[in-house]
Protein backbone atom coordinates (compact mmCIF):
# COMPACT_ATOMS: atom_id res chain seq x y z
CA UNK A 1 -17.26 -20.81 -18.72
CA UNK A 2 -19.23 -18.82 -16.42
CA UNK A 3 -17.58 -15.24 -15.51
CA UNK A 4 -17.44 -16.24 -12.09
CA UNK A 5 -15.67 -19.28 -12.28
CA UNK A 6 -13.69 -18.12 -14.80
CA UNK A 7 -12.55 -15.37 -11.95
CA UNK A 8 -12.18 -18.39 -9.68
CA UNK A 9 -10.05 -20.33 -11.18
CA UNK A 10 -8.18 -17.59 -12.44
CA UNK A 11 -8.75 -18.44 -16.17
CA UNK A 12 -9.60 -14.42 -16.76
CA UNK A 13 -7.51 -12.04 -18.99
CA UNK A 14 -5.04 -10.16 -17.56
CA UNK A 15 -5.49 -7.20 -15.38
CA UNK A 16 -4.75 -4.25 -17.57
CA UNK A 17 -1.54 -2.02 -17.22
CA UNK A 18 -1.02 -0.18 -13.93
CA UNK A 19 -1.13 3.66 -14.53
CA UNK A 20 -1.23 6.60 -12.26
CA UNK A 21 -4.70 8.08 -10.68
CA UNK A 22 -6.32 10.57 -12.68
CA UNK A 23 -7.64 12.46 -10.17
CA UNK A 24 -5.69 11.91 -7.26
CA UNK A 25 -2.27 10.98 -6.41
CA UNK A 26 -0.96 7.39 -5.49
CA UNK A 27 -0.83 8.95 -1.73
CA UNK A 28 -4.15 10.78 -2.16
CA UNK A 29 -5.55 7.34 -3.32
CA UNK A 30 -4.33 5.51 -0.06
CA UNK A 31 -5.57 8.55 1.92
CA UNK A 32 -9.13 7.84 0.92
CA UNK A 33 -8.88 4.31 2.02
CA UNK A 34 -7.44 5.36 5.56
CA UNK A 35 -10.17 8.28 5.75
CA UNK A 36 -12.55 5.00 5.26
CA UNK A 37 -11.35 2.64 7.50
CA UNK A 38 -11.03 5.56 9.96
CA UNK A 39 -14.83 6.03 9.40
CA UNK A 40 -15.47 2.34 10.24
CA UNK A 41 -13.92 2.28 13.15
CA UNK A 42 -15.66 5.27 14.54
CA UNK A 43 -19.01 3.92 12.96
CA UNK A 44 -18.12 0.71 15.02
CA UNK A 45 -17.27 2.26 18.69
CA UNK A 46 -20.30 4.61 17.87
CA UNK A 47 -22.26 0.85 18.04
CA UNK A 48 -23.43 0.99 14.92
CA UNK A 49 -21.82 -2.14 13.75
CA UNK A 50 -23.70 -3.18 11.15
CA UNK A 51 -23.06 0.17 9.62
CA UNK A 52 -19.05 -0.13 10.14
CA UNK A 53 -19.02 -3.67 8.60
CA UNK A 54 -20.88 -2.88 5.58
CA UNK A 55 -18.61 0.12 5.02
CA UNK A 56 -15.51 -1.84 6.02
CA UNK A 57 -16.58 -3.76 2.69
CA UNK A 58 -17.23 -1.07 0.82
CA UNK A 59 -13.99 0.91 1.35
CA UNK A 60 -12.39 -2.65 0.37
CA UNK A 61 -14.55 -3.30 -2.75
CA UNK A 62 -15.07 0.36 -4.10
CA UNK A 63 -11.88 1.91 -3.41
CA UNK A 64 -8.84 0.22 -2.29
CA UNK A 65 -9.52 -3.19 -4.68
CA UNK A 66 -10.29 -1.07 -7.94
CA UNK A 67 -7.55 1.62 -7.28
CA UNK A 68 -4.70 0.63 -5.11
CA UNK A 69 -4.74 -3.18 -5.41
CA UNK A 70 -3.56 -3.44 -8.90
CA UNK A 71 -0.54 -1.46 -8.18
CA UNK A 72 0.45 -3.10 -5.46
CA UNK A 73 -0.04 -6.74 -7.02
CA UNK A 74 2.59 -5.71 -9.48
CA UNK A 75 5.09 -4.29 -7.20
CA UNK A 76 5.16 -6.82 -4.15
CA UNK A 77 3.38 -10.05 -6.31
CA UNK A 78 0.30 -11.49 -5.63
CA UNK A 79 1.13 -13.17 -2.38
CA UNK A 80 1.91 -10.11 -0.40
CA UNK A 81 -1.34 -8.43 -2.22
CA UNK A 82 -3.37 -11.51 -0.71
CA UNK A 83 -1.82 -10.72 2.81
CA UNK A 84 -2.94 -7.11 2.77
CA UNK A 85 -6.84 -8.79 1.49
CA UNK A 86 -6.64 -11.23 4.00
CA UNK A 87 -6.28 -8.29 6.84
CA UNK A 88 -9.42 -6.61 5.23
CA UNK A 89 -11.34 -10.06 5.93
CA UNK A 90 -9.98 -10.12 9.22
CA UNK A 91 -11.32 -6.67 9.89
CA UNK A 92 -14.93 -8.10 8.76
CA UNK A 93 -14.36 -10.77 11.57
CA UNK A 94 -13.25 -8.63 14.10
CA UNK A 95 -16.07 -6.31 13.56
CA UNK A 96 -18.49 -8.66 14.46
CA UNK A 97 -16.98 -8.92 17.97
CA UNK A 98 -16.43 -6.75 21.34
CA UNK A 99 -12.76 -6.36 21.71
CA UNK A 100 -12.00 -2.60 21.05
CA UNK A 101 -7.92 -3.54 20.94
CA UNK A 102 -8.71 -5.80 18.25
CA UNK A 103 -10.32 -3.49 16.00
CA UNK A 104 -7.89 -0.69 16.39
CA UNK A 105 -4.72 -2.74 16.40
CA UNK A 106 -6.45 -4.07 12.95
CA UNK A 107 -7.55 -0.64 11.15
CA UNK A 108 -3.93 0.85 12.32
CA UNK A 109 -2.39 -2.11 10.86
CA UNK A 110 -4.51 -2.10 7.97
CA UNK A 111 -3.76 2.02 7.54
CA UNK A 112 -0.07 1.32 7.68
CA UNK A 113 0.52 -0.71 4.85
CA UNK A 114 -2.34 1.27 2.95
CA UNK A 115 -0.52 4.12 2.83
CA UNK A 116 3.08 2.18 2.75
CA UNK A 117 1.64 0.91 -0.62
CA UNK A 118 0.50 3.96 -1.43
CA UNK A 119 4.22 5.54 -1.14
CA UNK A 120 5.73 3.04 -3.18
CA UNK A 121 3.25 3.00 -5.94
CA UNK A 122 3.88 6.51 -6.32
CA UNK A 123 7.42 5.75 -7.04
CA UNK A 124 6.66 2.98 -9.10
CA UNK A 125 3.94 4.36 -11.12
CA UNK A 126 4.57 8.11 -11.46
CA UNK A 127 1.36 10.06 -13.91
CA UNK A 128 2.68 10.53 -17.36
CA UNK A 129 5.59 12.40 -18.41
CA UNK A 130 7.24 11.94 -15.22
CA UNK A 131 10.37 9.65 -14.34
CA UNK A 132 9.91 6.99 -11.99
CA UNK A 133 11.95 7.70 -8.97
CA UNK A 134 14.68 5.32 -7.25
CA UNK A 135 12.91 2.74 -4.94
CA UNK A 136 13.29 3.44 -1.23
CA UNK A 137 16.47 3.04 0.70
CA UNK A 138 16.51 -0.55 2.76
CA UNK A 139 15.33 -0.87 6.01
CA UNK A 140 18.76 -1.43 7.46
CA UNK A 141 20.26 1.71 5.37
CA UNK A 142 17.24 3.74 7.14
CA UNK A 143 18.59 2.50 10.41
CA UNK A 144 21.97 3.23 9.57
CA UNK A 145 21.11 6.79 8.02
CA UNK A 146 17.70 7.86 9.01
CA UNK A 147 17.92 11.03 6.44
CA UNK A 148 19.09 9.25 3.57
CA UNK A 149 17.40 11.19 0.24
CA UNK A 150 15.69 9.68 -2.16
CA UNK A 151 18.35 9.14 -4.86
CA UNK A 152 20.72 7.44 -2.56
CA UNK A 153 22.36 5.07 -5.03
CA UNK A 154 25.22 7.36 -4.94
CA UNK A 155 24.92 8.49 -8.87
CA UNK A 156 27.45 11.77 -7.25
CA UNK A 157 24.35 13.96 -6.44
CA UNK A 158 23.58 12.20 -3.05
CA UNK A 159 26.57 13.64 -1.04
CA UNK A 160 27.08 9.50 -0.02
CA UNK A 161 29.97 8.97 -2.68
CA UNK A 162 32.16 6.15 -1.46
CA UNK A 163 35.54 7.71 0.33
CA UNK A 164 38.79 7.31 -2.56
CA UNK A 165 41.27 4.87 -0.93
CA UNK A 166 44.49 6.52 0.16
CA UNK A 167 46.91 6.22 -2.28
CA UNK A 168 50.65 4.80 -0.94
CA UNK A 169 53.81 5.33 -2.66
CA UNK A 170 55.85 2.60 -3.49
């Protein structure tokens, strides 16, 4: 079968093993991609347009696909993966257009969950030798407690210990 097809119809091997950047950090990896899309957008109000939508393509293909993509397929699935792709293709559209809002409500969205991912595959995928640390507190914990640390699963060291009930004589 031809590689490409193959790819298509999803008949490949498996993507190999997530592991941790070798030269830069899960954040540091995400940071690039921002930097990028930061670049097209300025590329794009600059009017160079064809410039900002080949390198709109180019941050997707040569650095966020290769490097952050993996990571993030195994931690959220590939559904929520496809969403984040799909927003890259909608930046291709709206690059071909006029409507400044459009392109910076798309890049700002995009940058969010770039560097959302790029948080929580640095806790998933820490470089060798070091422990993976607790996932994130929920949203509605956040709300709740905006400072809560890291290791909030209240294991005695988070300071969030549930209260002893009083005790009542009988």
């Amino acid at each position: 079968m031809p590689p490409l097809l193959a790819l298509f119809l999803g008949c490949e091997s498996p993507p190999p093993s997530v592991a941790a950047p070798e030269a830069h950090s899960w954040k540091e990896e995400a940071e690039l991609v921002v930097s990028g899309l930061e670049e097209v957008q300025g590329l794009w109000e600059s009017g160079q347009r064809p410039a900002a939508k080949t390198l709109a393509e180019r941050v997707y293909t040569d650095r966020f696909e290769p490097r952050l993509e993996p990571a993030l397929r195994e931690m959220q699935g590939a559904k929520e993966t496809a969403k984040l792709e799909y927003g890259f293709g909608q930046l291709a559209g709206v690059l071909d257009g006029k409507d400044r809002t459009k392109v910076e409500a798309r890049v700002d969205d995009l940058e969010r969950q770039v560097r959302d991912g790029g948080e929580a595959a640095a806790r998933a995928f820490p470089p060798p030798g070091e422990a993976a640390a607790p996932p994130a507190p929920p949203k509605e914990v956040r709300a709740i407690v905006p400072d809560v640390p890291p290791n909030w699963e209240m294991d005695g060291s988070s300071g969030l210990e549930a209260a002893e009930p009083p005790v009542t004589a009988p």
